[in-house]
C-alpha atoms as a PDB file:
ATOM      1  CA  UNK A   1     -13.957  -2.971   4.597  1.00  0.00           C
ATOM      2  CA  UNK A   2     -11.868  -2.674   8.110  1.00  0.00           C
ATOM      3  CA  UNK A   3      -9.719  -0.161   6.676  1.00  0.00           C
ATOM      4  CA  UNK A   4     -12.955   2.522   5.063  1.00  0.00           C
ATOM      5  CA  UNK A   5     -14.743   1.633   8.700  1.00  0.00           C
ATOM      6  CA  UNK A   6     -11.506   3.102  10.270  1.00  0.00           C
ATOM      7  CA  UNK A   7     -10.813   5.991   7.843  1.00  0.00           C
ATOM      8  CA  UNK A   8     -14.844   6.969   8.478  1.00  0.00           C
ATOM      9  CA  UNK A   9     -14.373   7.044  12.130  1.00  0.00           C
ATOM     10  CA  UNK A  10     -11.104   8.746  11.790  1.00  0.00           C
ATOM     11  CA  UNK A  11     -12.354  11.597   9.385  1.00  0.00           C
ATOM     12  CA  UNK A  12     -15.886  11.911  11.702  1.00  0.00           C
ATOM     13  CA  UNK A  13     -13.931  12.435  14.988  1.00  0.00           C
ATOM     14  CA  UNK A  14     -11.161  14.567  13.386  1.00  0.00           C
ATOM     15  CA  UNK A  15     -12.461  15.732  10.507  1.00  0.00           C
ATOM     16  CA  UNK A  16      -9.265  17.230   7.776  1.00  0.00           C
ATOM     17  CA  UNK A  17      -6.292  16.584  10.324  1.00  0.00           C
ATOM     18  CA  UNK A  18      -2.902  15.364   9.881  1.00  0.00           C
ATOM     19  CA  UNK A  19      -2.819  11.782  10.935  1.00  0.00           C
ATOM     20  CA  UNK A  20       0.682  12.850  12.563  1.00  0.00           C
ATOM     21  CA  UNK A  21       0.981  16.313  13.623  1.00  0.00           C
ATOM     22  CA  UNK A  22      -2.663  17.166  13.516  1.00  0.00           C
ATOM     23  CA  UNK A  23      -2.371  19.950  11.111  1.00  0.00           C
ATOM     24  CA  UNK A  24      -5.322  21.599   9.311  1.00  0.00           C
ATOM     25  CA  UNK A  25      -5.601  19.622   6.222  1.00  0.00           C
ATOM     26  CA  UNK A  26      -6.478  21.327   2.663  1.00  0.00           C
ATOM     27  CA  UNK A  27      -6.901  17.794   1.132  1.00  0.00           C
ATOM     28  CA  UNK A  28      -9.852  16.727   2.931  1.00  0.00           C
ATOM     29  CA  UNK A  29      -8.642  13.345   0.961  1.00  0.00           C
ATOM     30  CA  UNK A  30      -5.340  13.066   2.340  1.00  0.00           C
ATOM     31  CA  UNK A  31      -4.197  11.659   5.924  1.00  0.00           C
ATOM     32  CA  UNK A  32      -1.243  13.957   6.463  1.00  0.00           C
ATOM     33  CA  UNK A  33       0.027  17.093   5.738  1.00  0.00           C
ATOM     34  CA  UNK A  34       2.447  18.173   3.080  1.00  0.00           C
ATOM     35  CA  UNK A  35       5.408  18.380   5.711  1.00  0.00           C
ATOM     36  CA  UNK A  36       4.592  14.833   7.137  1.00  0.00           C
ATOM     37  CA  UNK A  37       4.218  12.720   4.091  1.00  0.00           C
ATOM     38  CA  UNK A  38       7.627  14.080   3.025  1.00  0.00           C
ATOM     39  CA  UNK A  39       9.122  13.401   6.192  1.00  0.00           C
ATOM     40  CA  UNK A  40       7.743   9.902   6.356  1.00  0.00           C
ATOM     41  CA  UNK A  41       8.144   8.892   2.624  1.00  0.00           C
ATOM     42  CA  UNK A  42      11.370  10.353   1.707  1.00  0.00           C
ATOM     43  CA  UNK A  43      14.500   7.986   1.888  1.00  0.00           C
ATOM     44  CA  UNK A  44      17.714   9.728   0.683  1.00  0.00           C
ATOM     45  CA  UNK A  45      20.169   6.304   0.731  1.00  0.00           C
ATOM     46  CA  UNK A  46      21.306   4.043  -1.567  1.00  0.00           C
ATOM     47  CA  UNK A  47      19.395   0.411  -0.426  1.00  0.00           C
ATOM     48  CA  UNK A  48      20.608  -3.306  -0.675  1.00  0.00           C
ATOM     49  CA  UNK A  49      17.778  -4.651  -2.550  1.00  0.00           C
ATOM     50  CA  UNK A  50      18.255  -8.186  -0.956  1.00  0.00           C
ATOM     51  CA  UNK A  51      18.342  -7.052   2.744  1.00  0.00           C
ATOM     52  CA  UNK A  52      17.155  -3.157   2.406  1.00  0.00           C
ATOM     53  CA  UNK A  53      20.034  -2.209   5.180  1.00  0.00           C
ATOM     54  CA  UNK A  54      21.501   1.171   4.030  1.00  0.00           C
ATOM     55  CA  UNK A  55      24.773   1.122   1.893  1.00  0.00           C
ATOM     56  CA  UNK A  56      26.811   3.164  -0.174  1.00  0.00           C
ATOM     57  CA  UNK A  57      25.987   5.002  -2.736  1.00  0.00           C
ATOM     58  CA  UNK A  58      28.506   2.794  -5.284  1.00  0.00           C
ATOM     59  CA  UNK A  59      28.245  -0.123  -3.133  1.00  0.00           C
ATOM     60  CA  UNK A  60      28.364  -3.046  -5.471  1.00  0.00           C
ATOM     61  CA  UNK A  61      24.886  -4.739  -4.520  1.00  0.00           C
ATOM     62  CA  UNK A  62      24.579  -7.453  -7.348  1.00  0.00           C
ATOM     63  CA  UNK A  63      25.205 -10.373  -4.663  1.00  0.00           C
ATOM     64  CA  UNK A  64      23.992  -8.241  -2.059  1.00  0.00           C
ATOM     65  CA  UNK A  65      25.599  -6.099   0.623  1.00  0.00           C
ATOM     66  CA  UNK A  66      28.281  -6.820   3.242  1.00  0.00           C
ATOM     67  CA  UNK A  67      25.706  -7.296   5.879  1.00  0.00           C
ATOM     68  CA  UNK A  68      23.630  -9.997   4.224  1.00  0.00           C
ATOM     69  CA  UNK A  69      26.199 -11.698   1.631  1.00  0.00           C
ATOM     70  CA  UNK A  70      26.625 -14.486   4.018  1.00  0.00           C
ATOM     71  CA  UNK A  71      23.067 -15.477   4.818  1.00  0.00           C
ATOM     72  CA  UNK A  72      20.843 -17.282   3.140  1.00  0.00           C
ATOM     73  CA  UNK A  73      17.486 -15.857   3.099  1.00  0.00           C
ATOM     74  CA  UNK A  74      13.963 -17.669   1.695  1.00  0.00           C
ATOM     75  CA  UNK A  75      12.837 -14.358   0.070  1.00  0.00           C
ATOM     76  CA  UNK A  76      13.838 -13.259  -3.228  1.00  0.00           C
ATOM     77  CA  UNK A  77      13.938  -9.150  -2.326  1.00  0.00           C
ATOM     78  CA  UNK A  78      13.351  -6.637  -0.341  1.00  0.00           C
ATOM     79  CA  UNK A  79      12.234  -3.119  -0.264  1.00  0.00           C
ATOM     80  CA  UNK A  80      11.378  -0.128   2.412  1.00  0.00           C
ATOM     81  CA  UNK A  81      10.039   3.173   2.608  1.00  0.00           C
ATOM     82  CA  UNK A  82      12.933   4.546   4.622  1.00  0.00           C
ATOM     83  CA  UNK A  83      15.223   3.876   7.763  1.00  0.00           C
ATOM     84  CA  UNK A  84      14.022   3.031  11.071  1.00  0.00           C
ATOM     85  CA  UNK A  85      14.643   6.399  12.769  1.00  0.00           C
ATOM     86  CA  UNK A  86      13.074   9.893  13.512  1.00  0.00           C
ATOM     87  CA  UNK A  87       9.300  10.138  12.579  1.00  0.00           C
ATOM     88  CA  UNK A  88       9.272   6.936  10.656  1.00  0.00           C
ATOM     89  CA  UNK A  89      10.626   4.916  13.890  1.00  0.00           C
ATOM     90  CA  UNK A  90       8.000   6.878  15.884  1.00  0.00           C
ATOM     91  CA  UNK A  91       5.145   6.213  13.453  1.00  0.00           C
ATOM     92  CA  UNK A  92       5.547   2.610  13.491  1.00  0.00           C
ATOM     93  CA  UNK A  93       6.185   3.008  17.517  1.00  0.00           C
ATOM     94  CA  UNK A  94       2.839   4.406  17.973  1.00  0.00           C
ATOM     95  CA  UNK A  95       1.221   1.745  15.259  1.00  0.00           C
ATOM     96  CA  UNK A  96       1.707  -0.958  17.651  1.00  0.00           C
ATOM     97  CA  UNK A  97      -0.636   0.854  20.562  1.00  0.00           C
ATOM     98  CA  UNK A  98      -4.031   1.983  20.435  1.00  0.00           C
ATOM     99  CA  UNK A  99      -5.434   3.852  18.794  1.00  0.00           C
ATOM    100  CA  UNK A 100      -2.543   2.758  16.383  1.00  0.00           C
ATOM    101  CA  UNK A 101      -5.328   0.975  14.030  1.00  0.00           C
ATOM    102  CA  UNK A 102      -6.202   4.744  12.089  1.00  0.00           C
ATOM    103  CA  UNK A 103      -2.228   5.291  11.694  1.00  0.00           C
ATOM    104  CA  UNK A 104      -1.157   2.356  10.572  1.00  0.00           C
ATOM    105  CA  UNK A 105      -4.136   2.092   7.703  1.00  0.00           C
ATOM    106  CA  UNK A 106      -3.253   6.086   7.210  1.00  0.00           C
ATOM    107  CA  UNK A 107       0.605   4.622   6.537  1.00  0.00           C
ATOM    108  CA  UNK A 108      -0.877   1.518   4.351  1.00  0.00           C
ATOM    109  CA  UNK A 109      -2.521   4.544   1.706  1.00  0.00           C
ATOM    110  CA  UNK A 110       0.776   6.729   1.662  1.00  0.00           C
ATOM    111  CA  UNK A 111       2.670   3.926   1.040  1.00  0.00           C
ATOM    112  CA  UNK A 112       1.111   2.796  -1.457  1.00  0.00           C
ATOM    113  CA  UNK A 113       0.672   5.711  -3.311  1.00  0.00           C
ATOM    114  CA  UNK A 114       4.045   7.325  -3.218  1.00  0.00           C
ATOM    115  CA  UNK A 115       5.953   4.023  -3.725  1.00  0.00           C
ATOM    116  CA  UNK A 116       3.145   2.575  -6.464  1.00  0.00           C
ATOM    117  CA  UNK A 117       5.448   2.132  -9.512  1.00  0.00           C
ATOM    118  CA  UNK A 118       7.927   0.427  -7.361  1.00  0.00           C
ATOM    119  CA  UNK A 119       5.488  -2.175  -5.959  1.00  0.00           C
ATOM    120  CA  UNK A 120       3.704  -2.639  -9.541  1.00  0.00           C
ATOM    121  CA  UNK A 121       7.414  -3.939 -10.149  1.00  0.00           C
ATOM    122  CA  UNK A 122       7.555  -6.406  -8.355  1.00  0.00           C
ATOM    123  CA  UNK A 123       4.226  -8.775 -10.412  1.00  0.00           C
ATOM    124  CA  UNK A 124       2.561  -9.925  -7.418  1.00  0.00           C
ATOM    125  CA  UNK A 125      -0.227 -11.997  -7.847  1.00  0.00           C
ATOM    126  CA  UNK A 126      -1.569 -11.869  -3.946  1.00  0.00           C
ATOM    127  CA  UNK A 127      -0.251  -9.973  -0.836  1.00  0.00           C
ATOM    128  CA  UNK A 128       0.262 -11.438   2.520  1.00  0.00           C
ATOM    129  CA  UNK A 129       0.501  -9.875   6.072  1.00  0.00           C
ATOM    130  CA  UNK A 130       2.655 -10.973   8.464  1.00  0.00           C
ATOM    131  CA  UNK A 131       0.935 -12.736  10.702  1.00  0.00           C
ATOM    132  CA  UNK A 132       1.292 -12.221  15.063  1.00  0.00           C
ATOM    133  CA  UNK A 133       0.247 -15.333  17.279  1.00  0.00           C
ATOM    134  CA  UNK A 134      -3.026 -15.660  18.192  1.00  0.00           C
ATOM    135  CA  UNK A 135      -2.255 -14.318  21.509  1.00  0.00           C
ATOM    136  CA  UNK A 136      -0.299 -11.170  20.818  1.00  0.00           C
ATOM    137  CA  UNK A 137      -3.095 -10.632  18.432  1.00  0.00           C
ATOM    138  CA  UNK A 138      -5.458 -11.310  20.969  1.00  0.00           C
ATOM    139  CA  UNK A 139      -3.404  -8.247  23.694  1.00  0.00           C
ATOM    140  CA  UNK A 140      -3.186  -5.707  21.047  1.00  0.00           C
ATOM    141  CA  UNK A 141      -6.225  -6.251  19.654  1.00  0.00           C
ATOM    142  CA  UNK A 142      -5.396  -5.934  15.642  1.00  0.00           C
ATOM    143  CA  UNK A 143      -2.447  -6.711  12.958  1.00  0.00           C
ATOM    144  CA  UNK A 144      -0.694  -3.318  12.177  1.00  0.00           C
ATOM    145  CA  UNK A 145       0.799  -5.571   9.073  1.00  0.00           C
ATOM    146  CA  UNK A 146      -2.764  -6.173   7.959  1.00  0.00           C
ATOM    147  CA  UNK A 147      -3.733  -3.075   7.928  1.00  0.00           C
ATOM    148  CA  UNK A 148      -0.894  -1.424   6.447  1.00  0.00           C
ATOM    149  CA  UNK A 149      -1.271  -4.119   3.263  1.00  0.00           C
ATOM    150  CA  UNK A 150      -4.375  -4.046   2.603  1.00  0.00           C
ATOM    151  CA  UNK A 151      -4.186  -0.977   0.697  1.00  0.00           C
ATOM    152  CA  UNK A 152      -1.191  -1.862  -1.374  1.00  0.00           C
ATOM    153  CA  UNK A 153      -3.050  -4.877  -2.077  1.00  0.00           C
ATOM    154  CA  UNK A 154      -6.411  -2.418  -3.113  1.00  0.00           C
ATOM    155  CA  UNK A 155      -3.166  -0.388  -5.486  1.00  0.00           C
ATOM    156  CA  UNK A 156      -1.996  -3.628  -7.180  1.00  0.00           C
ATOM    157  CA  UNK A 157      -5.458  -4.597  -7.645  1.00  0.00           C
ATOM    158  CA  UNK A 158      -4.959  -8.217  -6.179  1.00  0.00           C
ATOM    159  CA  UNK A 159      -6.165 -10.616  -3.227  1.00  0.00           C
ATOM    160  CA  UNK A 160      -5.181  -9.537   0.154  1.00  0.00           C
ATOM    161  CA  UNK A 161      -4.818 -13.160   2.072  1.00  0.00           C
ATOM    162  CA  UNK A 162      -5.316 -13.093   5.508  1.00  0.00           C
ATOM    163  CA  UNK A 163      -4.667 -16.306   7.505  1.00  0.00           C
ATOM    164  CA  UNK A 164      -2.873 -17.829   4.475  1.00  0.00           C
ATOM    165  CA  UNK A 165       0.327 -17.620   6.490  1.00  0.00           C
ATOM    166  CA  UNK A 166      -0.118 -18.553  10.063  1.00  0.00           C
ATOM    167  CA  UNK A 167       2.334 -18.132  13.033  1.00  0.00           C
ATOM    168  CA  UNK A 168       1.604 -21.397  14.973  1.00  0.00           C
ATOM    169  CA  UNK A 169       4.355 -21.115  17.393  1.00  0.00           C
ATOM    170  CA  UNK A 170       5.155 -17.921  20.087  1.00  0.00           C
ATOM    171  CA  UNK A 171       8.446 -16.770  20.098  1.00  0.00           C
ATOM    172  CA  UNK A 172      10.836 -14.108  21.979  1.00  0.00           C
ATOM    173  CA  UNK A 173      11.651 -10.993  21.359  1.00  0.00           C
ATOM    174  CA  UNK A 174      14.400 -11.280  18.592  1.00  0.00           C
ATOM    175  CA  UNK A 175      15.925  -7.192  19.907  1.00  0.00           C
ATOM    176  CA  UNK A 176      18.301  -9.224  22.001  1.00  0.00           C
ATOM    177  CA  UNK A 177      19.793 -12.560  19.956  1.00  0.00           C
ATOM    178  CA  UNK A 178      22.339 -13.320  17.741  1.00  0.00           C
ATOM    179  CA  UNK A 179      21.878 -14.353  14.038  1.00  0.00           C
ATOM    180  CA  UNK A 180      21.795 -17.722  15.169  1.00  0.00           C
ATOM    181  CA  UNK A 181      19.873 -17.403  17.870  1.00  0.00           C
ATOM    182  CA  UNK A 182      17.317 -15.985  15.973  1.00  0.00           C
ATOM    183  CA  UNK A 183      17.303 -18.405  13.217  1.00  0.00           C
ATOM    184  CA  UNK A 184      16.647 -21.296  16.200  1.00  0.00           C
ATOM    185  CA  UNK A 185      14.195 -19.050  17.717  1.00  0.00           C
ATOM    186  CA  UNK A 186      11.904 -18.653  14.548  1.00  0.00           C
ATOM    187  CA  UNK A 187      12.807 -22.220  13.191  1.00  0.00           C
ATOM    188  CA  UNK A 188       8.883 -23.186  12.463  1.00  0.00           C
ATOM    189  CA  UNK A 189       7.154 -20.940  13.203  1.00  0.00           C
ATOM    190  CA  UNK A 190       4.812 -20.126  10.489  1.00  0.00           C
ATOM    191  CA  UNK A 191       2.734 -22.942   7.813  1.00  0.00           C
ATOM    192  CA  UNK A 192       0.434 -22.077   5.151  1.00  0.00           C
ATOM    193  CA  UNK A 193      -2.911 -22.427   6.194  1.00  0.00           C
ATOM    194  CA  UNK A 194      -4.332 -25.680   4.270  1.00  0.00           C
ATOM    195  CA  UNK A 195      -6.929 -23.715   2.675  1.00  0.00           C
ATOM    196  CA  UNK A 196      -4.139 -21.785   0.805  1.00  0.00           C
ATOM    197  CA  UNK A 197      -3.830 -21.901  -2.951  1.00  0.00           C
ATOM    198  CA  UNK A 198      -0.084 -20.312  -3.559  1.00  0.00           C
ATOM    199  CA  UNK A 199       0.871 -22.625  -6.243  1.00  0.00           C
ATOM    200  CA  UNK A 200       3.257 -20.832  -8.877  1.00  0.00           C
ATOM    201  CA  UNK A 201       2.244 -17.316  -7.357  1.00  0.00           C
ATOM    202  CA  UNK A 202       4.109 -14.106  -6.614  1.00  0.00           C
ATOM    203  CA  UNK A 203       3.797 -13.103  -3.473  1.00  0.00           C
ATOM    204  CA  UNK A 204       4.461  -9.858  -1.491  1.00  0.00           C
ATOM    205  CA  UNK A 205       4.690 -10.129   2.001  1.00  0.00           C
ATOM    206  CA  UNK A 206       4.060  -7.008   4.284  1.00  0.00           C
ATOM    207  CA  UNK A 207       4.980  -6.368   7.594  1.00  0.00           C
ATOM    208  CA  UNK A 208       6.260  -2.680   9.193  1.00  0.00           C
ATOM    209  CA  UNK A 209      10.018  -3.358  10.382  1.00  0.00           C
ATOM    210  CA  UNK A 210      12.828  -5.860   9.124  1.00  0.00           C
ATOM    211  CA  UNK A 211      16.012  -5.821  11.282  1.00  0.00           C
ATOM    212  CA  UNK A 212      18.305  -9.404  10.106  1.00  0.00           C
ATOM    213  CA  UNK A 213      15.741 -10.526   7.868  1.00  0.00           C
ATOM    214  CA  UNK A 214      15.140 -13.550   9.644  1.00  0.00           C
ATOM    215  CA  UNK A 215      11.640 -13.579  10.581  1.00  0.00           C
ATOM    216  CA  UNK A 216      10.720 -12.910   6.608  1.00  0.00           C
ATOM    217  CA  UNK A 217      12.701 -15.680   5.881  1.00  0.00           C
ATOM    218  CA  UNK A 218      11.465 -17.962   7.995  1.00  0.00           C
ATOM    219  CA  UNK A 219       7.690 -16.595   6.677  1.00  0.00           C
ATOM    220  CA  UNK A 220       8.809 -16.708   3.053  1.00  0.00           C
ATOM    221  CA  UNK A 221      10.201 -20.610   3.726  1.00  0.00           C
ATOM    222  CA  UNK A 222       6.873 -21.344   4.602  1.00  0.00           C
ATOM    223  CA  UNK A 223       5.036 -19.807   1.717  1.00  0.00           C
ATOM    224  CA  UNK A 224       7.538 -21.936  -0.469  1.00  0.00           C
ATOM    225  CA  UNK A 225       6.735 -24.473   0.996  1.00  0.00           C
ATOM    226  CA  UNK A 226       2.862 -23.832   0.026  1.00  0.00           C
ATOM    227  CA  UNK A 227       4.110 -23.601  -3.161  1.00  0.00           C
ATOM    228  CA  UNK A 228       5.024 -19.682  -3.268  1.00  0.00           C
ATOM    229  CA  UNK A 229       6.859 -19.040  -6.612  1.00  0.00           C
ATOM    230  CA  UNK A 230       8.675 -15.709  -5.244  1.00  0.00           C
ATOM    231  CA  UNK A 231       8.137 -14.021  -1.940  1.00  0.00           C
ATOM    232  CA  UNK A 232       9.114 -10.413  -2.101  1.00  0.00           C
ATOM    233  CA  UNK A 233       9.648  -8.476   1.159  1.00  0.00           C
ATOM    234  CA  UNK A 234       8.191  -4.780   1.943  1.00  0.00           C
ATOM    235  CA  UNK A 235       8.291  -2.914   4.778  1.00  0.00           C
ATOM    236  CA  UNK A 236       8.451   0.200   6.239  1.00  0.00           C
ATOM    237  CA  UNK A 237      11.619   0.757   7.797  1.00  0.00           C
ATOM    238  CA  UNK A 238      15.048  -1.285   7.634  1.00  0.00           C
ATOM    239  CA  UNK A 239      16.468  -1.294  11.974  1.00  0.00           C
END
């Protein structure tokens, strides 16, 4: 419902413009132009499907890549729409500001749509946003992550749980920590809200940028610990 209320008000005010570069549209369906939706969709390297950080192109990833190998992660797999850098780093940049609400439900429907078989893959029964703290929630005034999943969720035809996965606990900025550092700084974090039912379910957890992989982890523990079957990982851009 959010996400048509936005796309109304978006289409009323500027009626047939890129959601990026504010071309003329043709498509009076589609949020960006031709040019944009290539530049923010199309990512030409070879991923590791356990972390999605960039590798070779005959990079053995079976056990995953040489910057994950080591770690133990509480998700079962990744995936992204591209590499955190040039209009995909400033796409999600501008997300997290208002009026970021209209491009980040804008992103939600081209992801979806251009990376559709991919997600149908994966056999989720629900998808989950990552959740902020009630109080950075409260200064920005929405969840980017919501509103870029609830379309996939629309796609896959499934539930799209909000407040199943809760972030009870503020934490620093991760930018600036260590591996371990940021595994103590995230260590409980998030629960599953009592009210969820996650038993023996695939779920897909959404959220816009993975750097270490830590915070899904920690998020995925917790859905496991609600009784999560799998917890896949998508996002828009591997740091």
């Amino acid at each position: 419902m959010l996400a048509a209320l936005l796309k109304g008000s978006r289409d009323l005010v500027f009626p047939c413009v890129c959601a990026r570069c504010e071309a003329l549209l043709t498509d009076p369906n589609a949020d960006f132009c031709w040019d944009c939706q290539q530049l923010l969709t199309s990512d030409p390297h070879a991923t590791c499907p356990r972390c999605s950080s960039t590798v070779g192109a005959f990079t053995d990833v079976r056990d995953g890549c040489s910057k994950c190998r080591d770690d133990r992660f509480h998700f079962d797999s990744t995936m992204r729409v591209g590499a955190y850098d040039g209009p995909l780093r400033d796409a999600i940049l501008q997300m997290k500001h208002l009026p970021g609400e209209t491009l980040a439900e804008a992103m939600g429907h081209l992801w979806a749509r251009h990376h559709e078989q991919r997600l149908r893959s994966l056999g989720v029964h629900v998808v989950v946003p990552m959740p902020l703290h009630w109080r950075r929630r409260l200064r920005r005034g929405f969840n980017q992550a919501e509103l870029l999943a609830a379309p996939i969720a629309q796609l896959l035809g499934v539930e799209l749980q909000i407040g199943w996965l809760q972030r009870i606990r503020a934490t620093k900025s991760q930018l600036q920590l260590s591996k371990t550092e940021r595994r103590t700084n995230l260590a409980g974090a998030f629960r599953c809200a009592t009210r969820a039912r996650l038993n023996g379910l695939t779920v897909l957890l959404v959220d816009d940028v993975l750097t270490t992989g830590a915070t899904a982890s920690e998020a995925a523990r917790a859905l496991k610990a609600g009784g999560a079957l799998d917890v896949h990982v998508a996002v828009l851009a591997h740091r």
